[in-house]
Protein backbone atom coordinates (compact mmCIF):
# COMPACT_ATOMS: atom_id res chain seq x y z
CA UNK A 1 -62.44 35.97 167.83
CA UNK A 2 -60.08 33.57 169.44
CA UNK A 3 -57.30 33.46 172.10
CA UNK A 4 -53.91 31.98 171.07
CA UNK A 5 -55.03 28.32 171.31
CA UNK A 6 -57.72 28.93 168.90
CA UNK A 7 -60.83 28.68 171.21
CA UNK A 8 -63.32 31.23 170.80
CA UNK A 9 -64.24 34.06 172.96
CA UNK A 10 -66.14 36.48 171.21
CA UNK A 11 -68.76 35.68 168.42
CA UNK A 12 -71.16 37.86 166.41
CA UNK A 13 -74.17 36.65 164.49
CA UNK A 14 -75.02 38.72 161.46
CA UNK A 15 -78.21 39.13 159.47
CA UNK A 16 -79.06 36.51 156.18
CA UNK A 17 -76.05 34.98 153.91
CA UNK A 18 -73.28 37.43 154.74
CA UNK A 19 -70.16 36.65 153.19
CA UNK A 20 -67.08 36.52 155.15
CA UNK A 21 -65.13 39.10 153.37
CA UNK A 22 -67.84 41.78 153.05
CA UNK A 23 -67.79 42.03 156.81
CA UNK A 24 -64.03 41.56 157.59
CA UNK A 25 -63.33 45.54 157.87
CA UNK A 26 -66.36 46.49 160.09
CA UNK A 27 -65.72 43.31 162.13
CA UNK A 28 -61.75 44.45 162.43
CA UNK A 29 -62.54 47.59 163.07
CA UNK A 30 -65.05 46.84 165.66
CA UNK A 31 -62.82 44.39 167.65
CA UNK A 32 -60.28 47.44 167.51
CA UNK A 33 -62.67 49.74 169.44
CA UNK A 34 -64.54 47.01 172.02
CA UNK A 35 -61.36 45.36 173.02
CA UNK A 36 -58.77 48.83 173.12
CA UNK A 37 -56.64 47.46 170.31
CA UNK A 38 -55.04 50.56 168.95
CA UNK A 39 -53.07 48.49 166.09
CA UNK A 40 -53.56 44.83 165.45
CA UNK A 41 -53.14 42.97 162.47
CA UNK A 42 -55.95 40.96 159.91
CA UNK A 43 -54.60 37.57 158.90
CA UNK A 44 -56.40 35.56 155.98
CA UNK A 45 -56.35 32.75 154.06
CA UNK A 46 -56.00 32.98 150.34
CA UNK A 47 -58.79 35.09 148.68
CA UNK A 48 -59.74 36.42 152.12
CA UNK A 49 -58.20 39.91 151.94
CA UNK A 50 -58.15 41.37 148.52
CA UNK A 51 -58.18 45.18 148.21
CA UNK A 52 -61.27 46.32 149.16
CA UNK A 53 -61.00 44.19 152.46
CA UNK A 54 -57.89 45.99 152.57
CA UNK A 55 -58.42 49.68 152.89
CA UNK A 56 -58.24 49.65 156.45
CA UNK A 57 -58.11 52.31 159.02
CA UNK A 58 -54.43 53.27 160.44
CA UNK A 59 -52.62 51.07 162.93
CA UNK A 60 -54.73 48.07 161.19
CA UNK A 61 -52.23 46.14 159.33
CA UNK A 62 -52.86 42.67 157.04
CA UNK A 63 -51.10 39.07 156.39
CA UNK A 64 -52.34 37.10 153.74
CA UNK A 65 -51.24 34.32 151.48
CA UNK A 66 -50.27 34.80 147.94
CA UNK A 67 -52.48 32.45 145.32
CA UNK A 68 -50.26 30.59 143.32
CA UNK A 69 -50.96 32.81 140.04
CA UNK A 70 -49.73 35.62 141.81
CA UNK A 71 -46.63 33.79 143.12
CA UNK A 72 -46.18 32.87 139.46
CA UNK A 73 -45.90 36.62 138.37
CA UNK A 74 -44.12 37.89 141.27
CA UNK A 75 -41.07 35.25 139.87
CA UNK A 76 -41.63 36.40 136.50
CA UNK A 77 -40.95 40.07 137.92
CA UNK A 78 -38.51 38.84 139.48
CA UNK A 79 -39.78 40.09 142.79
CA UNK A 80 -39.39 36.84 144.00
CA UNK A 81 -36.54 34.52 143.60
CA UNK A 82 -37.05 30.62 143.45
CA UNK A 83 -33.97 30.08 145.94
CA UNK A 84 -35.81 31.67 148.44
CA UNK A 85 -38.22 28.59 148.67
CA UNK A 86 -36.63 26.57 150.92
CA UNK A 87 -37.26 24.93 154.21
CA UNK A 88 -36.90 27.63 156.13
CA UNK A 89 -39.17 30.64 155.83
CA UNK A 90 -37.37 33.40 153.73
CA UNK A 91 -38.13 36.79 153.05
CA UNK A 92 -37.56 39.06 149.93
CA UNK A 93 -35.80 42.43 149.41
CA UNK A 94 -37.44 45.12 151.73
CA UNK A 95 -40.03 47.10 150.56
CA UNK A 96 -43.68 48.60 151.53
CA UNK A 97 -45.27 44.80 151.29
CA UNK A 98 -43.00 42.42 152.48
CA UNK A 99 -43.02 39.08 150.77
CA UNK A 100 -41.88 35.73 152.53
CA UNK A 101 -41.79 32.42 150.89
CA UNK A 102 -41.38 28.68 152.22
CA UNK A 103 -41.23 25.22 150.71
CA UNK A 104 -42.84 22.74 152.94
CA UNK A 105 -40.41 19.35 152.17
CA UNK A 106 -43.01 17.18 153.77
CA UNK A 107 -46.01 18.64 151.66
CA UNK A 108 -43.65 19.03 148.66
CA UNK A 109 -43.22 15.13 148.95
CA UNK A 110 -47.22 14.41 148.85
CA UNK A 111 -47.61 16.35 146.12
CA UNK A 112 -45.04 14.38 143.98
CA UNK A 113 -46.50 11.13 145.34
CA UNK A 114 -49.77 11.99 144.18
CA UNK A 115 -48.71 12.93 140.94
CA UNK A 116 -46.78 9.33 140.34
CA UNK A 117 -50.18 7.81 142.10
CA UNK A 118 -52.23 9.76 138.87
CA UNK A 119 -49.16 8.94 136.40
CA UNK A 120 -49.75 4.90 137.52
CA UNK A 121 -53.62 4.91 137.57
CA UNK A 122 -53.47 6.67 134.03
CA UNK A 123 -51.35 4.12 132.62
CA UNK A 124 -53.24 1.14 133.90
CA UNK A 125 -56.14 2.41 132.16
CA UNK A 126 -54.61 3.52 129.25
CA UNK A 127 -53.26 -0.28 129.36
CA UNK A 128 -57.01 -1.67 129.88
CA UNK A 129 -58.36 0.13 126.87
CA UNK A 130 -55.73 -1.52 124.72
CA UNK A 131 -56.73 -4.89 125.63
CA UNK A 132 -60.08 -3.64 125.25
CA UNK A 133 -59.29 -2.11 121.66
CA UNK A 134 -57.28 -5.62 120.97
CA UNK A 135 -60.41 -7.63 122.15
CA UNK A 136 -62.75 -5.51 119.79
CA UNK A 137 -61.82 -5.08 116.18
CA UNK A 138 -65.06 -2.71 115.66
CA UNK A 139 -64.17 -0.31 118.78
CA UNK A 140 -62.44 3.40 117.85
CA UNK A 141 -58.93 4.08 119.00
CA UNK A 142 -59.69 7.63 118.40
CA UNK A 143 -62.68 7.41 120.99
CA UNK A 144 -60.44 6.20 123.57
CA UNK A 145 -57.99 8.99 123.49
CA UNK A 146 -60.37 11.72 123.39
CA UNK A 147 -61.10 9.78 126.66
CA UNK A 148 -57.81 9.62 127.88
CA UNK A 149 -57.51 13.55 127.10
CA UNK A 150 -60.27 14.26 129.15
CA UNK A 151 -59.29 11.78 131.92
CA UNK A 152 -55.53 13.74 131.89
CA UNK A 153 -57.01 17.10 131.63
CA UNK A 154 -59.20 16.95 134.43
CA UNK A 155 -56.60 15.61 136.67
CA UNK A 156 -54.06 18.57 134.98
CA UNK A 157 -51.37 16.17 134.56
CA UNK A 158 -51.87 16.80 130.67
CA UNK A 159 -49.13 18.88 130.09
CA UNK A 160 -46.23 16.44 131.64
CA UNK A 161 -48.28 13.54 130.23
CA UNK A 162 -50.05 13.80 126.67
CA UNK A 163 -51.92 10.90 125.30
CA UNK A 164 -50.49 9.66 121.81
CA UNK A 165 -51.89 6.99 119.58
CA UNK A 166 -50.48 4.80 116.71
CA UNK A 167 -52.30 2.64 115.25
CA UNK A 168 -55.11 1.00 117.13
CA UNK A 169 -52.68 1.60 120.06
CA UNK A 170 -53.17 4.49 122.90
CA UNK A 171 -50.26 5.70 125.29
CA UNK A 172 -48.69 8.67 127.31
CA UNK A 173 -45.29 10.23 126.79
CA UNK A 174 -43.56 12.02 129.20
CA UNK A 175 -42.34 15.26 128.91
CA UNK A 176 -40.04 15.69 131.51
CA UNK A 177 -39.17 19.48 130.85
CA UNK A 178 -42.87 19.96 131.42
CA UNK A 179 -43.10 17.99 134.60
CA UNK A 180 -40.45 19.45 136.13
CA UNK A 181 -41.98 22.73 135.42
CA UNK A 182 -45.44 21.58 137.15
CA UNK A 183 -44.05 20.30 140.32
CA UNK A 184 -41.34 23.75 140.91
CA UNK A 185 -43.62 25.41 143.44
CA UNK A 186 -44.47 21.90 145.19
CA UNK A 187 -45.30 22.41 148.49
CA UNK A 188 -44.10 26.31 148.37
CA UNK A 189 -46.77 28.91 149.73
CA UNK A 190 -46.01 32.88 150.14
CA UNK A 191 -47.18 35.69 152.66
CA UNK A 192 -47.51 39.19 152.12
CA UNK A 193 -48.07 41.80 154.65
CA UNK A 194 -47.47 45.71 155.13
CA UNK A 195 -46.59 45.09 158.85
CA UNK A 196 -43.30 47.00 159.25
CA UNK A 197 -40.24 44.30 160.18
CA UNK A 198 -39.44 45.64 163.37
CA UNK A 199 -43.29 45.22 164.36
CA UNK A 200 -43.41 41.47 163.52
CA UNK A 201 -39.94 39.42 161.68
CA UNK A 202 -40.35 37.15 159.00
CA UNK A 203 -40.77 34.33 161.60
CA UNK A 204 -43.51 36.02 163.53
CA UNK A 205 -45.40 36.64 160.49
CA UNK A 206 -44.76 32.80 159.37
CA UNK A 207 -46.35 31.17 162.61
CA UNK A 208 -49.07 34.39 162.74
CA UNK A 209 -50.52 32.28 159.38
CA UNK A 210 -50.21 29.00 160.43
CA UNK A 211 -52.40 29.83 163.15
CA UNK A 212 -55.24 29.89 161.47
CA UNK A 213 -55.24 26.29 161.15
CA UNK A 214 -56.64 27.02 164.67
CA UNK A 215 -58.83 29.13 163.94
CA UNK A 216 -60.50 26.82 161.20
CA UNK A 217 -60.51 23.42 163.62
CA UNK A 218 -62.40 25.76 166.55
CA UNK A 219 -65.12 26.28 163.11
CA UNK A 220 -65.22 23.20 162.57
CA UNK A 221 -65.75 21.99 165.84
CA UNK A 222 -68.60 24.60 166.27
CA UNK A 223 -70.38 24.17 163.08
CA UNK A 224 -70.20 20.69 162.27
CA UNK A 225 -68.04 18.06 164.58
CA UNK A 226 -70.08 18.37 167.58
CA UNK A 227 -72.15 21.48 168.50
CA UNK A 228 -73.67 21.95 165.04
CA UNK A 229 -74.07 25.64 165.14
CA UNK A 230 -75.59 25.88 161.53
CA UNK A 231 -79.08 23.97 161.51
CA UNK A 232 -80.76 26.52 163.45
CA UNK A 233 -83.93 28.20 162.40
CA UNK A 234 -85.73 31.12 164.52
CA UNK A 235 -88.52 33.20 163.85
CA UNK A 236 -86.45 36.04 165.79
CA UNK A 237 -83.16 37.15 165.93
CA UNK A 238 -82.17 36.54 169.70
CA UNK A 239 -83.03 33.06 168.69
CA UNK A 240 -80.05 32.20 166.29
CA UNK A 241 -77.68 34.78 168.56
CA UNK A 242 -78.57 33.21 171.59
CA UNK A 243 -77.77 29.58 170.51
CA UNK A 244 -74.35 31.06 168.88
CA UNK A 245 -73.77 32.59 172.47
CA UNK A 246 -74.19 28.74 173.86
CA UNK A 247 -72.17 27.47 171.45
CA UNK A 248 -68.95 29.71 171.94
């Protein structure tokens, strides 16, 4: 548990490889009855709070973010309208879970300029392999764009930019239609929570999230920058807990 800047003040050691999200309910409700919270709220990163995690007590209330898939579907249901993704956080009609939605410009700009940095790297090697297919009368042009499927595919730029062939010549062709369609949720997230609006507005909830970016760098700093929580190894448990203690 941290305080509002993110540093730790409460930690808990638990037995073997527990997963995160197996314990998130008995830890909630545990931090509910030590520190007197009679209603507080779970916030967690995508994949952190799925149903199970969930089915919490009353007065224990969730914000999450939405995975993109489900983002996807809640447009498609028109639950979600793709005006609402705009600079400023906005939230959807009201109903039991509340929906809010963002488009971060500044993200929403790296994104595109990785894409044209994957578009450009693809075409110089697509352009090396036909001076390499020139060079080498006995060399397949058919080999080289199953390779340049593969190479598009696994950087999932193959839908806006399909390798073609003709001849013993390889290119790409854009579709624009489809690359227009990739980059529409560019730098857009979305939040869900069942925390009634006049407990926490959409802006509350909005900055509630973003906090965990503190949350994570405190982590870090105690597992890995400079403390290096995780290479410990006791033969008994106050060993490991005590060390933890130190740390936080």
């Amino acid at each position: 548990m941290c305080d509002a800047e993110g540093m730790p003040v409460s930690v808990d050691v638990l037995a073997g490889n527990t997963p995160a999200m197996t314990t998130l309910l008995a830890q909630s409700t545990q931090v509910a009855q030590r520190f007197g919270g009679a209603r507080g709220t779970c916030v967690g990163d995508r994949g952190m709070l799925k149903s199970p995690q969930m089915a919490a007590p009353a007065g224990l209330h969730d914000i999450s973010a939405l995975p993109k898939p489900q983002v996807e579907r809640l447009l498609k249901a028109q639950v979600l309208d793709l005006a609402l993704f705009t600079a400023q956080v906005c939230e959807g009609e009201p109903q039991a879970i509340r929906y809010m939605v963002r488009r971060n410009p500044l993200r929403a700009e790296e994104v595109a300029a990785v894409r044209r940095d994957k578009q450009r790297s693809r075409a110089q090697w697509v352009a090396k392999q036909n001076a390499s297919l020139a060079a080498q009368p006995r060399a397949q042009a058919a080999g080289a764009l199953r390779e340049c499927h593969t190479k598009l595919i696994r950087l999932k730029i193959d839908a806006g930019l399909p390798g073609d062939s003709e001849g013993r010549t390889i290119g790409l062709r854009v579709h624009a239609a489809a690359q227009r369609a990739a980059a529409k949720l560019a730098g857009c997230y979305g939040l869900k929570t069942d925390r009634p609006q006049a407990g926490a507005g959409t802006e509350i909830v909005d900055e509630r999230y973003k906090d965990l970016a503190l949350v994570e760098q405190a982590w870090r700093t105690c597992t890995t920058a400079h403390l290096e929580v995780r290479p410990v190894y006791g033969r008994t448990a106050a060993s490991p807990r005590g060390h933890a203690l130190g740390v936080r």
